[in-house]
Protein backbone atom coordinates (compact mmCIF):
# COMPACT_ATOMS: atom_id res chain seq x y z
CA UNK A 1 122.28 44.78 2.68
CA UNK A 2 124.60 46.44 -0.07
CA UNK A 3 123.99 46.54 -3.31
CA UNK A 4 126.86 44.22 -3.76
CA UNK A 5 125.93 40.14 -4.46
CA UNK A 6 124.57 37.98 -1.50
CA UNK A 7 127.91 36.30 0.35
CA UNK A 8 126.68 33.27 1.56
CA UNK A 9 128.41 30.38 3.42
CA UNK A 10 126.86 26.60 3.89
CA UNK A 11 127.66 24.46 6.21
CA UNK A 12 126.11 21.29 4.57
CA UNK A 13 126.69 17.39 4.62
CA UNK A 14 126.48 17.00 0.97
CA UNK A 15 126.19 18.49 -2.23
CA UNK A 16 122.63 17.56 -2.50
CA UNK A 17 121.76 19.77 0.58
CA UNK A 18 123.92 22.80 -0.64
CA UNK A 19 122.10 22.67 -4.63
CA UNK A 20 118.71 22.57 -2.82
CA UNK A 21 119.36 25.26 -0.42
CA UNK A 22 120.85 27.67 -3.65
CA UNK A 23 117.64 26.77 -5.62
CA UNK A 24 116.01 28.49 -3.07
CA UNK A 25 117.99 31.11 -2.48
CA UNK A 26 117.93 32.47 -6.30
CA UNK A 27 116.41 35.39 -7.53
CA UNK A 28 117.37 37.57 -3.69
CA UNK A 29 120.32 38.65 -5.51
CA UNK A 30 120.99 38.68 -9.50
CA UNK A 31 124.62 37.18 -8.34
CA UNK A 32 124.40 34.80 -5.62
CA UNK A 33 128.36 34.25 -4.09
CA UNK A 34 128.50 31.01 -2.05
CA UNK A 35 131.25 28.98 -0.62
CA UNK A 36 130.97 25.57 1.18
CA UNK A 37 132.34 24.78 4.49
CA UNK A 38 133.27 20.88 5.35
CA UNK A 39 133.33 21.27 8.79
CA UNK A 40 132.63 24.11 11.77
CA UNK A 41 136.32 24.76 12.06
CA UNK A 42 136.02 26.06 7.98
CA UNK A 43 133.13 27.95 8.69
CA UNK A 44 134.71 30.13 11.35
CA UNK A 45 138.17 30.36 9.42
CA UNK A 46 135.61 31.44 6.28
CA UNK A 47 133.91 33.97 8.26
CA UNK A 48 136.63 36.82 7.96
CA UNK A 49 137.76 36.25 4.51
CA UNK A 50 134.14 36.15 3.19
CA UNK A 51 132.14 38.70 5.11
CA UNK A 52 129.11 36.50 4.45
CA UNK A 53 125.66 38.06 5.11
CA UNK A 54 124.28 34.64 6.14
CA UNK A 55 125.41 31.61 7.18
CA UNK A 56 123.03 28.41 6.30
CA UNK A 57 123.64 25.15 7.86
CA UNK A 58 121.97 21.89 7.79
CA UNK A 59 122.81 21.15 11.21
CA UNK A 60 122.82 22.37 14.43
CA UNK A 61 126.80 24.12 15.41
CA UNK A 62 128.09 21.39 18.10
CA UNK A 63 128.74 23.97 19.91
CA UNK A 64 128.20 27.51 21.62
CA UNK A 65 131.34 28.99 20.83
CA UNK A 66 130.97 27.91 17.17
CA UNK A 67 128.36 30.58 17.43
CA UNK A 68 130.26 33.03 20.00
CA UNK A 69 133.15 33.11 16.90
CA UNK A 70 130.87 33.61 14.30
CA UNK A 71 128.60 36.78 16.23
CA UNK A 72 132.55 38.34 17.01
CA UNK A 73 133.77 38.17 13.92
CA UNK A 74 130.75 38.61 11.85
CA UNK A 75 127.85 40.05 14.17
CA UNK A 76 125.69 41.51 10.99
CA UNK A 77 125.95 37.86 9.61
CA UNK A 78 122.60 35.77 10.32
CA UNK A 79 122.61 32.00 10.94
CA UNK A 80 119.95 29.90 9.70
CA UNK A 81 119.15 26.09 10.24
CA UNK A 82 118.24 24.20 7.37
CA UNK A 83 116.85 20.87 7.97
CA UNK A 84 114.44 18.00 7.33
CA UNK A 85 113.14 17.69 10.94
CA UNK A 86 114.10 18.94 14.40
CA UNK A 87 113.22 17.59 17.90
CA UNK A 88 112.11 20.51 20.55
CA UNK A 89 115.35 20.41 22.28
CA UNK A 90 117.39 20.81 19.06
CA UNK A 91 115.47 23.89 18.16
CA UNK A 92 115.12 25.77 21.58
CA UNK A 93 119.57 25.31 22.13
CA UNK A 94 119.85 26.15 18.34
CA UNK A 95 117.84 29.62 19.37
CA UNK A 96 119.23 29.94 22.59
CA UNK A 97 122.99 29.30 20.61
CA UNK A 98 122.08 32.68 18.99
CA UNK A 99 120.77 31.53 15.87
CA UNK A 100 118.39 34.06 14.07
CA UNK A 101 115.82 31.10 12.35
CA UNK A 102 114.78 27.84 11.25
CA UNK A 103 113.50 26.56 7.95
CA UNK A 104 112.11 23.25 7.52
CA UNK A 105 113.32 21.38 3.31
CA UNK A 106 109.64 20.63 3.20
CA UNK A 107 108.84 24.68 3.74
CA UNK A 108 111.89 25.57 1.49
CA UNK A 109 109.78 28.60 -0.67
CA UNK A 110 110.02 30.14 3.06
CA UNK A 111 114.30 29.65 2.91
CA UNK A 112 113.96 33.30 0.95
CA UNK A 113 111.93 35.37 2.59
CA UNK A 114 113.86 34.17 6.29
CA UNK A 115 117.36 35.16 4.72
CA UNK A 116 115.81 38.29 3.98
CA UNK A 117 114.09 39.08 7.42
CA UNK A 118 117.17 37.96 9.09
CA UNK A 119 119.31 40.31 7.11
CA UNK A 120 117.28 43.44 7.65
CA UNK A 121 116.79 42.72 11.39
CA UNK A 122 120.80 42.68 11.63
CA UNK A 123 121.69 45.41 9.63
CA UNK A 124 121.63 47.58 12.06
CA UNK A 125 124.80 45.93 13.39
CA UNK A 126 127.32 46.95 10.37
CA UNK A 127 126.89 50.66 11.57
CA UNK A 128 128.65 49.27 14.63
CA UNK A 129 132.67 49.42 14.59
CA UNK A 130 134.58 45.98 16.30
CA UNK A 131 135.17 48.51 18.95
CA UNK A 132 131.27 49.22 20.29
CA UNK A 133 130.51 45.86 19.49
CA UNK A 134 133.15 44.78 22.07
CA UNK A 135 131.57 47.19 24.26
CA UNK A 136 127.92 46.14 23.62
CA UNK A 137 128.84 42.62 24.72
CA UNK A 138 130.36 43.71 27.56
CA UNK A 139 127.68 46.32 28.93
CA UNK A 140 125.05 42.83 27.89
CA UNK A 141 127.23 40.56 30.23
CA UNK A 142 126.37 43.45 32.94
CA UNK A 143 129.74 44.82 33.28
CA UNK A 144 130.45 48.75 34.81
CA UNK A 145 131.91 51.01 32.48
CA UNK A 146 135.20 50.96 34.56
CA UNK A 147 135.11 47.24 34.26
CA UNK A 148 135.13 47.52 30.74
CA UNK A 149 137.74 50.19 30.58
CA UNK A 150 140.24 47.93 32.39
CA UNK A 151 139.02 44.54 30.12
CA UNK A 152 139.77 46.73 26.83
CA UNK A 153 142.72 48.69 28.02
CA UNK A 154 140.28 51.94 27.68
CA UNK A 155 139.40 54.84 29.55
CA UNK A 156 135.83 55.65 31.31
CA UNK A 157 135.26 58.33 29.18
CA UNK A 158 136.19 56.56 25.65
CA UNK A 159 133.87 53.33 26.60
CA UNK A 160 131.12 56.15 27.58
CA UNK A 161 131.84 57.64 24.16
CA UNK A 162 131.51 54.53 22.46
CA UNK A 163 128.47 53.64 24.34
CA UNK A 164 126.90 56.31 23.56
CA UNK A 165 127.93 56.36 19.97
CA UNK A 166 126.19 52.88 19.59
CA UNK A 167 122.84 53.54 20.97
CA UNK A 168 122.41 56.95 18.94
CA UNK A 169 123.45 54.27 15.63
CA UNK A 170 121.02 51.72 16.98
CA UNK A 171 118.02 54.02 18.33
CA UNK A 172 118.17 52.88 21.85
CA UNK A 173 117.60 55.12 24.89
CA UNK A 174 118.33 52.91 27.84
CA UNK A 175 120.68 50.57 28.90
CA UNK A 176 117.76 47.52 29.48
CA UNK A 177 117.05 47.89 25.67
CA UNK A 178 120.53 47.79 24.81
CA UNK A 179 120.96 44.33 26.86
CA UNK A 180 117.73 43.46 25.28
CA UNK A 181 119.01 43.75 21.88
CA UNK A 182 122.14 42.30 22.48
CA UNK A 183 120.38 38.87 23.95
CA UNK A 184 118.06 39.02 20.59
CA UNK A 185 121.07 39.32 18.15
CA UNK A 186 123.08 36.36 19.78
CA UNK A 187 125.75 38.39 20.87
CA UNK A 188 125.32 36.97 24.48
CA UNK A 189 123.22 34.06 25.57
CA UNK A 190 120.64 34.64 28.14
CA UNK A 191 122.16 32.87 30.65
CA UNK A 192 125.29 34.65 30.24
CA UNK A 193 123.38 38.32 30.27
């Protein structure tokens, strides 16, 4: 992360949730910025204009492509879960959504220390332009490079050049680490790889 403030976005039911979740989250950043978003349709729109490092909601995104929008237009941007219990099947689709963790309120001192984790595990991404992340999603979803070329109005050689750009930035070797990674940062679901 920058040296600039923590930008962070909640997704929360009420004001209750979103003080208790900013308690926690004091003292990672001597200026914490925060907006609130009412709704999953906010969050997304808030996404651009914000830039946020994390995303914290106390409840599960309805849907996939609430996270799909959010890991396009923000892939450094980690998404936790917030809440006062969770069933199995909530937290295995909430992972397999691409969210990076879950904190428990009655674990809350732990709310800190995930944000941070989850920030350093996707920093990696912001040395990545909108261009190779376009093409890391599309070499994850097992398409050729001229498949890719045609899909981004490209040629072979640029989405090579890009490729290869983005696993020298990352520190990847081979193409099965490269799908690997993508699958682990949410930027395709496993089913989809």
């Amino acid at each position: 992360m920058s040296a600039s403030a923590l930008r962070a976005i909640l997704l929360v039911d009420d004001s209750s949730s979103s003080d208790q979740i900013i308690q926690h989250l004091d003292g990672i950043r001597d200026e914490l910025v925060t907006r609130r978003a009412t709704s999953e349709h906010a969050l997304v729109d808030m996404i651009g204009d914000m830039e946020p490092h994390v995303v914290l909601t106390d409840r599960p995104l309805s849907t996939s492509n609430a996270y799909q929008a959010i890991r396009m237009r923000r892939p450094e941007a980690a998404i936790i879960l917030v809440a006062d219990e969770l069933d199995e099947e909530t937290v295995v689709t909430f992972l397999r959504d691409g969210a990076d963790d879950l904190v428990l309120c009655a674990n809350m001192p732990r709310l800190r220390r995930s944000v941070q984790e989850c920030i350093e595990a996707r920093r990696l991404l912001s040395k990545l332009s909108p261009r190779q992340i376009e093409v890391l999603v599309r070499v994850a979803e097992g398409n050729s490079t001229r498949e890719i070329a045609e899909t981004l109005g490209l040629s072979a050689k640029t989405v090579e050049s890009h490729r290869g750009a983005m696993m020298k930035r990352l520190g990847i070797h081979d193409l099965a680490s490269l799908v690997r990674y993508a699958v682990r940062m949410g930027l395709v679901r496993n089913g989809d790889s």
